[in-house]
N, C-alpha and C. Protein backbone atom coordinates (compact mmCIF):
# COMPACT_ATOMS: atom_id res chain seq x y z
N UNK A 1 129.73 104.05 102.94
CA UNK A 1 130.07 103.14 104.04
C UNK A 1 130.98 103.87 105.02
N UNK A 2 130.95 103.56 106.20
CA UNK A 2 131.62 104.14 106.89
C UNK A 2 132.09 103.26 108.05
N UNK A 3 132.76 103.36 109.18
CA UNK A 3 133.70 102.14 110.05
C UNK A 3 133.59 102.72 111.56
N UNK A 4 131.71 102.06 112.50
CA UNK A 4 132.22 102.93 113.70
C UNK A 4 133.17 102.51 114.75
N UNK A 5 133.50 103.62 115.41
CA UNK A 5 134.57 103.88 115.93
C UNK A 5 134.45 103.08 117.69
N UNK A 6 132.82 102.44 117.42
CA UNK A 6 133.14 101.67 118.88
C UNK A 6 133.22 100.21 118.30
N UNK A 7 132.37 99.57 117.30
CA UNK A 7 132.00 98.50 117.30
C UNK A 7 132.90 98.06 116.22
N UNK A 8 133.98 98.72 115.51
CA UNK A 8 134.88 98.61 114.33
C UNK A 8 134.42 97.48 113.24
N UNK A 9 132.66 98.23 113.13
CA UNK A 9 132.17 97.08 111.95
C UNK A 9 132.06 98.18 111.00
N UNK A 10 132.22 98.34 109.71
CA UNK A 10 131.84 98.67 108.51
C UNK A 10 130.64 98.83 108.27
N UNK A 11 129.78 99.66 108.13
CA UNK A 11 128.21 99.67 108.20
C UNK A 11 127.47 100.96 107.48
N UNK A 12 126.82 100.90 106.21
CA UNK A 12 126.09 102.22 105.95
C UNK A 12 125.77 102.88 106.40
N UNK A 13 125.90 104.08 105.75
CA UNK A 13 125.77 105.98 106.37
C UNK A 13 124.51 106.52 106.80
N UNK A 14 122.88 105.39 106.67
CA UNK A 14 121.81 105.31 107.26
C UNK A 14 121.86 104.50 108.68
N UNK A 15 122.76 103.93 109.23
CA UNK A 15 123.22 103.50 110.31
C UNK A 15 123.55 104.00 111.62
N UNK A 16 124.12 105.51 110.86
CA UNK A 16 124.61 106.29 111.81
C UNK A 16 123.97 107.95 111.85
N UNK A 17 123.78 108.56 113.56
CA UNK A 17 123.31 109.75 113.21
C UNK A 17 124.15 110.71 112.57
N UNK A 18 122.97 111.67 111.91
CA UNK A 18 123.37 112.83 111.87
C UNK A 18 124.24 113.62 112.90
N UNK A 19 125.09 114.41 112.78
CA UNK A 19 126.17 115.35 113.67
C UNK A 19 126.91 116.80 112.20
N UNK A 20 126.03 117.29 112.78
CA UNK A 20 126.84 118.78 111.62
C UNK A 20 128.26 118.83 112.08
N UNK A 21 128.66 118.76 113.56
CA UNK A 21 129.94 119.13 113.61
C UNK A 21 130.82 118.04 113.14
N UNK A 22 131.08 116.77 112.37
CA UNK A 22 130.99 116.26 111.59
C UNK A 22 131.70 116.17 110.37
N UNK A 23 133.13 116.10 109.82
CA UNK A 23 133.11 116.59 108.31
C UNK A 23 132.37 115.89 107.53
N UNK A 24 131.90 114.14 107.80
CA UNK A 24 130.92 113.39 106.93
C UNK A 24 129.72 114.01 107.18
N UNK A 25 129.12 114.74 108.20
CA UNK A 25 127.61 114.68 108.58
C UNK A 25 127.39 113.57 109.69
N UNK A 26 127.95 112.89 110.04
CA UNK A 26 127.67 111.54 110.67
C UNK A 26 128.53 110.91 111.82
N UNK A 27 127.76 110.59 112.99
CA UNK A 27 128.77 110.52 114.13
C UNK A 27 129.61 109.53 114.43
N UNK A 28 130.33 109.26 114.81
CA UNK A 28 131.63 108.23 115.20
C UNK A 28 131.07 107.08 115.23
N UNK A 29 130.15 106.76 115.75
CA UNK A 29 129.84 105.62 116.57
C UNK A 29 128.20 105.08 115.78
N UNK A 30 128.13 103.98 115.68
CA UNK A 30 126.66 103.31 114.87
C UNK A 30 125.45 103.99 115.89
N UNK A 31 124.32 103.57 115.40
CA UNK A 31 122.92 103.60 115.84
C UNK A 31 122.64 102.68 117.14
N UNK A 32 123.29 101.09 116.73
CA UNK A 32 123.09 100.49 117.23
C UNK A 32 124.02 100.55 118.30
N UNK A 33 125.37 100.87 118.78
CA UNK A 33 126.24 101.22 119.62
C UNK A 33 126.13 102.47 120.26
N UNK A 34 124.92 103.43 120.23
CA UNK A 34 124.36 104.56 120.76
C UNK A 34 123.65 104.06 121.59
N UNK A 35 122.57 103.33 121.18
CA UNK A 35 121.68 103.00 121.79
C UNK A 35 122.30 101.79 122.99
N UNK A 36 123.09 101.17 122.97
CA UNK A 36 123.46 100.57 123.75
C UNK A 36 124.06 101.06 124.50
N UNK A 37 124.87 101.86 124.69
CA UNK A 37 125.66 102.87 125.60
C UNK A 37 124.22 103.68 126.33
N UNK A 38 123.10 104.06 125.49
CA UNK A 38 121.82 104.87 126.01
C UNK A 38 121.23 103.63 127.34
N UNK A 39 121.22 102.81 127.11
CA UNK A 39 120.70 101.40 127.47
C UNK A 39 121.24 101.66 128.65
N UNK A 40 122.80 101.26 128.40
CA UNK A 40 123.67 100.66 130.36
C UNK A 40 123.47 101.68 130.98
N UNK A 41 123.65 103.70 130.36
CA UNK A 41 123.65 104.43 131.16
C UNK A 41 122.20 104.28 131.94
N UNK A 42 121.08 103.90 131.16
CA UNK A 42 119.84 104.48 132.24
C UNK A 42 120.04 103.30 132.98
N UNK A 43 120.44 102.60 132.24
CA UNK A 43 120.17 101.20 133.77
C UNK A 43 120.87 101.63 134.69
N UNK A 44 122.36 101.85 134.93
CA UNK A 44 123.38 102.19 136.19
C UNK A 44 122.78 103.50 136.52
N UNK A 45 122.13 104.71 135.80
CA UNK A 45 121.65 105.69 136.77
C UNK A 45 120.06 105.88 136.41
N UNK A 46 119.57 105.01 136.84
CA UNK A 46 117.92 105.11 137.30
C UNK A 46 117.60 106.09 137.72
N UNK A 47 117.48 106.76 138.53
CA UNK A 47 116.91 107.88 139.13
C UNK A 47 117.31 109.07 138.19
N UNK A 48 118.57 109.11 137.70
CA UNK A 48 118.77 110.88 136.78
C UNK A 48 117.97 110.18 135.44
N UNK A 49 117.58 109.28 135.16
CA UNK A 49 117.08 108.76 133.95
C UNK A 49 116.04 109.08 134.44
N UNK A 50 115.22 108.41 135.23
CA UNK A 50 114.04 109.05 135.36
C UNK A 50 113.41 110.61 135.68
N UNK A 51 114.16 111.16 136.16
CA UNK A 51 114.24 112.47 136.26
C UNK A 51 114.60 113.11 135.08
N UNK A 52 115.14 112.75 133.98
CA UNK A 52 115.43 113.42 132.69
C UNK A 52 114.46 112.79 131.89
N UNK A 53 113.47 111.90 131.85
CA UNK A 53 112.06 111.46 130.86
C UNK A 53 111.14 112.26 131.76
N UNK A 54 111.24 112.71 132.83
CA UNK A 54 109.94 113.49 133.60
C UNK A 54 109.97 115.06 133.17
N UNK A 55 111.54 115.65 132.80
CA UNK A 55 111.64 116.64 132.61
C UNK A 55 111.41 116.27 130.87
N UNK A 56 111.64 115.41 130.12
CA UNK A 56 111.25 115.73 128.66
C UNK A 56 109.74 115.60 128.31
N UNK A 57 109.64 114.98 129.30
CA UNK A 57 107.94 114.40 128.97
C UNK A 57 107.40 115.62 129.05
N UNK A 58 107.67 117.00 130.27
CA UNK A 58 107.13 117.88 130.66
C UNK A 58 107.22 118.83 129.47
N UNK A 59 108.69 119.18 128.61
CA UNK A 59 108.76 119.64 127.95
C UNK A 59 108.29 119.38 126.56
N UNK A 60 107.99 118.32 126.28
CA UNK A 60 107.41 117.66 124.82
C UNK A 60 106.00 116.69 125.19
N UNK A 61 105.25 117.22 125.89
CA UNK A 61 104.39 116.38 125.93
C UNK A 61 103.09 115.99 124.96
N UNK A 62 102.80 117.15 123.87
CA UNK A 62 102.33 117.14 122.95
C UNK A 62 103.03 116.13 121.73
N UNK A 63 104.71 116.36 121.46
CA UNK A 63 105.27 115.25 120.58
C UNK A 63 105.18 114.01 121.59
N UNK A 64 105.00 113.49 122.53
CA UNK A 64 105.20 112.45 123.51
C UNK A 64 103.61 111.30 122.98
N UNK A 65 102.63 112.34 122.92
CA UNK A 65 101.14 112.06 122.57
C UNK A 65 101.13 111.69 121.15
N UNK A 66 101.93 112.01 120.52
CA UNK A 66 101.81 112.16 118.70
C UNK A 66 102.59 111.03 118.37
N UNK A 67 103.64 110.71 119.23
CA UNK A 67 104.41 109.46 119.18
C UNK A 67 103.47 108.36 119.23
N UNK A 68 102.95 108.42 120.65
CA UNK A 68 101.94 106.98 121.06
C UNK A 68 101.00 106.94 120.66
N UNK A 69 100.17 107.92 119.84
CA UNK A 69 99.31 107.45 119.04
C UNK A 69 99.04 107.00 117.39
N UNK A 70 100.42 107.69 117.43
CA UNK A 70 101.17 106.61 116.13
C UNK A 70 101.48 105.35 116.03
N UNK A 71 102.44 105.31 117.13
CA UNK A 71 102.79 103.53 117.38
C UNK A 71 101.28 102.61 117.91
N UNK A 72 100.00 103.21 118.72
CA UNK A 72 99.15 102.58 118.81
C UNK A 72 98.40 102.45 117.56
N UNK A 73 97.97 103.15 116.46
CA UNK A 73 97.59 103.25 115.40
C UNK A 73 98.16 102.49 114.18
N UNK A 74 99.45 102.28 114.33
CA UNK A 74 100.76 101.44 113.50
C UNK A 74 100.93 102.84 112.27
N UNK A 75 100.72 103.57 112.34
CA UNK A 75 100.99 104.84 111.68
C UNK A 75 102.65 105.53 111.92
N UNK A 76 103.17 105.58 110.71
CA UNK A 76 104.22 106.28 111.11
C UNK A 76 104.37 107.81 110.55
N UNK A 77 105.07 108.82 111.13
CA UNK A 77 105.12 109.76 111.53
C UNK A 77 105.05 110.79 109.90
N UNK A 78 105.69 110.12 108.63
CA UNK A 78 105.26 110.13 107.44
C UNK A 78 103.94 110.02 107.07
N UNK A 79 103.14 108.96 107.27
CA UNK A 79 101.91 109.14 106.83
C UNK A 79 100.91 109.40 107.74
N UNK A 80 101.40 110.29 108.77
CA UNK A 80 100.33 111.40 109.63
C UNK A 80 100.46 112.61 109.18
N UNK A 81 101.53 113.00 108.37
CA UNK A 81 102.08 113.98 107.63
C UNK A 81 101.34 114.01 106.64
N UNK A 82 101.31 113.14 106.13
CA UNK A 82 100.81 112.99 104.64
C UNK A 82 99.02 113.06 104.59
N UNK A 83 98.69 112.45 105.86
CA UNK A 83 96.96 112.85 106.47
C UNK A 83 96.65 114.36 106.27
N UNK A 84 97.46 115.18 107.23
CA UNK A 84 97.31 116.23 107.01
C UNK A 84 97.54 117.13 105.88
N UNK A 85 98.44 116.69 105.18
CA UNK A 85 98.72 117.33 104.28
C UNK A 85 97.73 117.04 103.01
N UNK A 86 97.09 115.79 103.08
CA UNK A 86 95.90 115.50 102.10
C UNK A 86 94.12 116.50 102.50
N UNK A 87 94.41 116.40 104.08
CA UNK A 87 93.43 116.99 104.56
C UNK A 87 93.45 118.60 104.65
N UNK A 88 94.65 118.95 104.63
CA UNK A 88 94.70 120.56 104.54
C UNK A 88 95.15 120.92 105.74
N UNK A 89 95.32 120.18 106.80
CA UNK A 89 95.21 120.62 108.65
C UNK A 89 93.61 120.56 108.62
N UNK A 90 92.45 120.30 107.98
CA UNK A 90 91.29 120.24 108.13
C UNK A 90 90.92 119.39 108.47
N UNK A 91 89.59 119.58 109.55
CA UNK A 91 88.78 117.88 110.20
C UNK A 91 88.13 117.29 108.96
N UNK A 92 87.67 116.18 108.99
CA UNK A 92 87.00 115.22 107.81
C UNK A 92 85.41 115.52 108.27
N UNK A 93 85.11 116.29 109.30
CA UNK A 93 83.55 116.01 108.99
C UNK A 93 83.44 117.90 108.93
N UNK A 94 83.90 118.73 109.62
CA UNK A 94 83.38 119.84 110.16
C UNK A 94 84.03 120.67 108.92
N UNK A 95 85.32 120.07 108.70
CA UNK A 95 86.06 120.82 107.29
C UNK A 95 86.82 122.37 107.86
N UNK A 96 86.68 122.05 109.27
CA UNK A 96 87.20 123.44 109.24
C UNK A 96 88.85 123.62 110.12
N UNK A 97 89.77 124.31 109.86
CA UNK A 97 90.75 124.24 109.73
C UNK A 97 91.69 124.44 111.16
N UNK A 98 92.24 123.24 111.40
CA UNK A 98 92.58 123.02 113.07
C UNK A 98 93.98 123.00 113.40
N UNK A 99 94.56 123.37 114.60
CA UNK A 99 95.86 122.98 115.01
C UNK A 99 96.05 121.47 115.05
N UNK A 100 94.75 121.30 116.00
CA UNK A 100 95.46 120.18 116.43
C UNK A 100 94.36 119.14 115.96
N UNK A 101 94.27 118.21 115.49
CA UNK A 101 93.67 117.04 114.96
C UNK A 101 94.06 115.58 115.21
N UNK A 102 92.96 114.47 115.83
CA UNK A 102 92.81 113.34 116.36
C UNK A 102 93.18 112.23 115.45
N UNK A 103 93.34 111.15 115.91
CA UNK A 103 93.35 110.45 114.47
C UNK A 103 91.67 109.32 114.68
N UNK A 104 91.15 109.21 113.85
CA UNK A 104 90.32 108.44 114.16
C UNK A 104 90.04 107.44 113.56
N UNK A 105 89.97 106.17 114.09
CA UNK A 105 90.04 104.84 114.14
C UNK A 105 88.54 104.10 113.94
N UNK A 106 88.22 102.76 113.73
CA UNK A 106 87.20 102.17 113.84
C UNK A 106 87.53 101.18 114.94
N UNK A 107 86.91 101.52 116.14
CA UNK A 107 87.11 100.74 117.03
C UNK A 107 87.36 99.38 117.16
N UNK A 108 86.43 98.23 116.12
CA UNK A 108 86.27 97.17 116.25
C UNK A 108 87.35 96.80 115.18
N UNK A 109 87.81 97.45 114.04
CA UNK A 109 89.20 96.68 113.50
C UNK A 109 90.32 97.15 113.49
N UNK A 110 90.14 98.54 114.20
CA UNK A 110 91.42 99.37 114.57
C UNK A 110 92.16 100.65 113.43
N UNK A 111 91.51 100.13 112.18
CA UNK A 111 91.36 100.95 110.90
C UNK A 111 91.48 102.42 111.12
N UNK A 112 92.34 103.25 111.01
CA UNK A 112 92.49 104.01 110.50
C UNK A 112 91.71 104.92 109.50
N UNK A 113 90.94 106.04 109.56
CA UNK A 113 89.92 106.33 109.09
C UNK A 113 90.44 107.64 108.46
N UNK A 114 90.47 108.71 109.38
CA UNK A 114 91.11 110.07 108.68
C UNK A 114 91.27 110.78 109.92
N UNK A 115 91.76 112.22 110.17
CA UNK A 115 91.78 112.70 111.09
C UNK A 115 90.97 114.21 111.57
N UNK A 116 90.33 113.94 112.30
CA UNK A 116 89.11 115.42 113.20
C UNK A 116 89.48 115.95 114.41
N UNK A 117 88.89 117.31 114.47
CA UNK A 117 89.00 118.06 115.55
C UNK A 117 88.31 116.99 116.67
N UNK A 118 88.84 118.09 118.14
CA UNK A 118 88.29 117.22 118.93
C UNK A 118 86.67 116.91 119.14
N UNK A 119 86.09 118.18 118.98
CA UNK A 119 85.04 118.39 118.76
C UNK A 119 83.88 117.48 118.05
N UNK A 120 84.05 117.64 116.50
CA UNK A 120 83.70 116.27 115.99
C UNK A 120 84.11 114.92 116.65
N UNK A 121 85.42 114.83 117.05
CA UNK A 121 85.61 113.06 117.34
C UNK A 121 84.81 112.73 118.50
N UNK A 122 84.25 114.03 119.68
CA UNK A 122 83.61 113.52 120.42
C UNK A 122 81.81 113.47 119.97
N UNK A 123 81.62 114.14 119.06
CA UNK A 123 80.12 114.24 118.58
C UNK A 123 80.28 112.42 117.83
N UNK A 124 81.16 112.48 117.44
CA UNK A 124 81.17 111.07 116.48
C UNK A 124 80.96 109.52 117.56
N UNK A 125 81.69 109.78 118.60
CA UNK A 125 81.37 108.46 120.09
C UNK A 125 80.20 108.68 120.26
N UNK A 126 79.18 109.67 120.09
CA UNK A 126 77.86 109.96 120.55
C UNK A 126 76.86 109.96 119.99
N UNK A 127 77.68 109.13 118.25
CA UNK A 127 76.77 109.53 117.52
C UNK A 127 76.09 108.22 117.68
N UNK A 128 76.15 106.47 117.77
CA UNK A 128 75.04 105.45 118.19
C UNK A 128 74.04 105.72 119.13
N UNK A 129 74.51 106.65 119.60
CA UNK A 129 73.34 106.99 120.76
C UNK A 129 72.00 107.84 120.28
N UNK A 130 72.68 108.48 119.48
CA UNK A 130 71.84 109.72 118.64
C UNK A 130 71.95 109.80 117.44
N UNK A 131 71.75 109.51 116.25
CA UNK A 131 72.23 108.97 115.06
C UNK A 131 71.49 109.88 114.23
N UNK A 132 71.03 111.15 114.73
CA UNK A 132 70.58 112.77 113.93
C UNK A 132 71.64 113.37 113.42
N UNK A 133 72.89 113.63 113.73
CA UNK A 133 73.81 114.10 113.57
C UNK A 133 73.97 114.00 111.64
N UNK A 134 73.95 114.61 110.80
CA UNK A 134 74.15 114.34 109.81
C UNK A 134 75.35 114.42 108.86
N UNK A 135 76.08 114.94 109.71
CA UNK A 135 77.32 115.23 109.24
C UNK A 135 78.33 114.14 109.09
N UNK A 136 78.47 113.40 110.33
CA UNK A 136 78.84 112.47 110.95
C UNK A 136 78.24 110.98 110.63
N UNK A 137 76.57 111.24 110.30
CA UNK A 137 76.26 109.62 109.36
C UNK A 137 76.89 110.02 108.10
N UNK A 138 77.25 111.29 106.72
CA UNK A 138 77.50 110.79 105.96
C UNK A 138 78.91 110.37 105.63
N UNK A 139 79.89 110.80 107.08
CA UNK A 139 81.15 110.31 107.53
C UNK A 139 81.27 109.14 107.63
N UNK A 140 80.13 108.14 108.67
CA UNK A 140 80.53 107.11 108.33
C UNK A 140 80.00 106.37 107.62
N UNK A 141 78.98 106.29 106.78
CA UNK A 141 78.59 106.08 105.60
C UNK A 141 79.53 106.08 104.45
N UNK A 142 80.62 106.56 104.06
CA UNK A 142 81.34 106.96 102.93
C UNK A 142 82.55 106.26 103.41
N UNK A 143 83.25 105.55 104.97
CA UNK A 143 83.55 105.36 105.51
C UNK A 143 83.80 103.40 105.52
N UNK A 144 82.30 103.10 105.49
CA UNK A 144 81.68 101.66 105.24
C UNK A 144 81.42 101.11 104.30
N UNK A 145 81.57 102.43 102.67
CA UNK A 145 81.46 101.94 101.65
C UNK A 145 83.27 101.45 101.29
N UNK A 146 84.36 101.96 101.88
CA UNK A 146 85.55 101.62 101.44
C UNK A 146 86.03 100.71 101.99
């Protein structure tokens, strides 16, 4: 337990961030009294706020993408970890071993399926149209049995 130093409530040590410089590990002030101080500043300076999400966005725009398609997916950042790490960094149809991997969904219930290169995920939108693809019917075939 620990007592922050803005809101002088008593509140567990998962409450508050991390800070190495720190002798607990843990900074003065709660989570929730960060974020509120984060809050008034962007409101009173709008413009350097927006100018500092244009410059992070620029710089992290790959984690920016990995975020929102987590929170659109309801996936959290643990068990996209845990995707890959079941999958190898490998796509689910092509098997072959990728940086970067999609997550792929069933459109109509939003389901969560496994995750493929881009490659496959776009052969896979194309596949009602063309339904030769065999790789990809026994993807979703194995897919419809679970």
């Amino acid at each position: 337990m620990k007592t922050c130093s803005k809101c002088n409530v008593e509140k567990p040590l998962e409450e508050f961030y991390k800070d190495k410089r720190m002798p607990d590990g843990k900074r003065l002030y709660c989570k929730s009294c960060i974020k509120t101080d984060m809050l008034n500043w962007s409101r009173n300076n709008r413009e350097k706020a927006r100018i500092n999400a244009k410059v992070w966005y620029k710089n992290n725009s790959q984690k920016a993408k990995i975020k929102q398609y987590l929170y659109r997916y309801g996936l959290t950042s643990e068990q996209y970890n845990q995707m890959l790490d079941d999958q190898q960094s490998r796509c689910a149809i092509c098997e072959e071993e990728k940086k970067k991997l999609v997550i792929d969904h069933n459109h109509t219930t939003m389901v969560v399926r496994a995750l493929l290169c881009h490659k496959c995920n776009l052969r896979l939108g194309h596949y009602e149209s063309n339904p030769n693809f065999s790789k990809e019917k026994a993807y979703l075939e194995k897919w419809n049995n679970t």
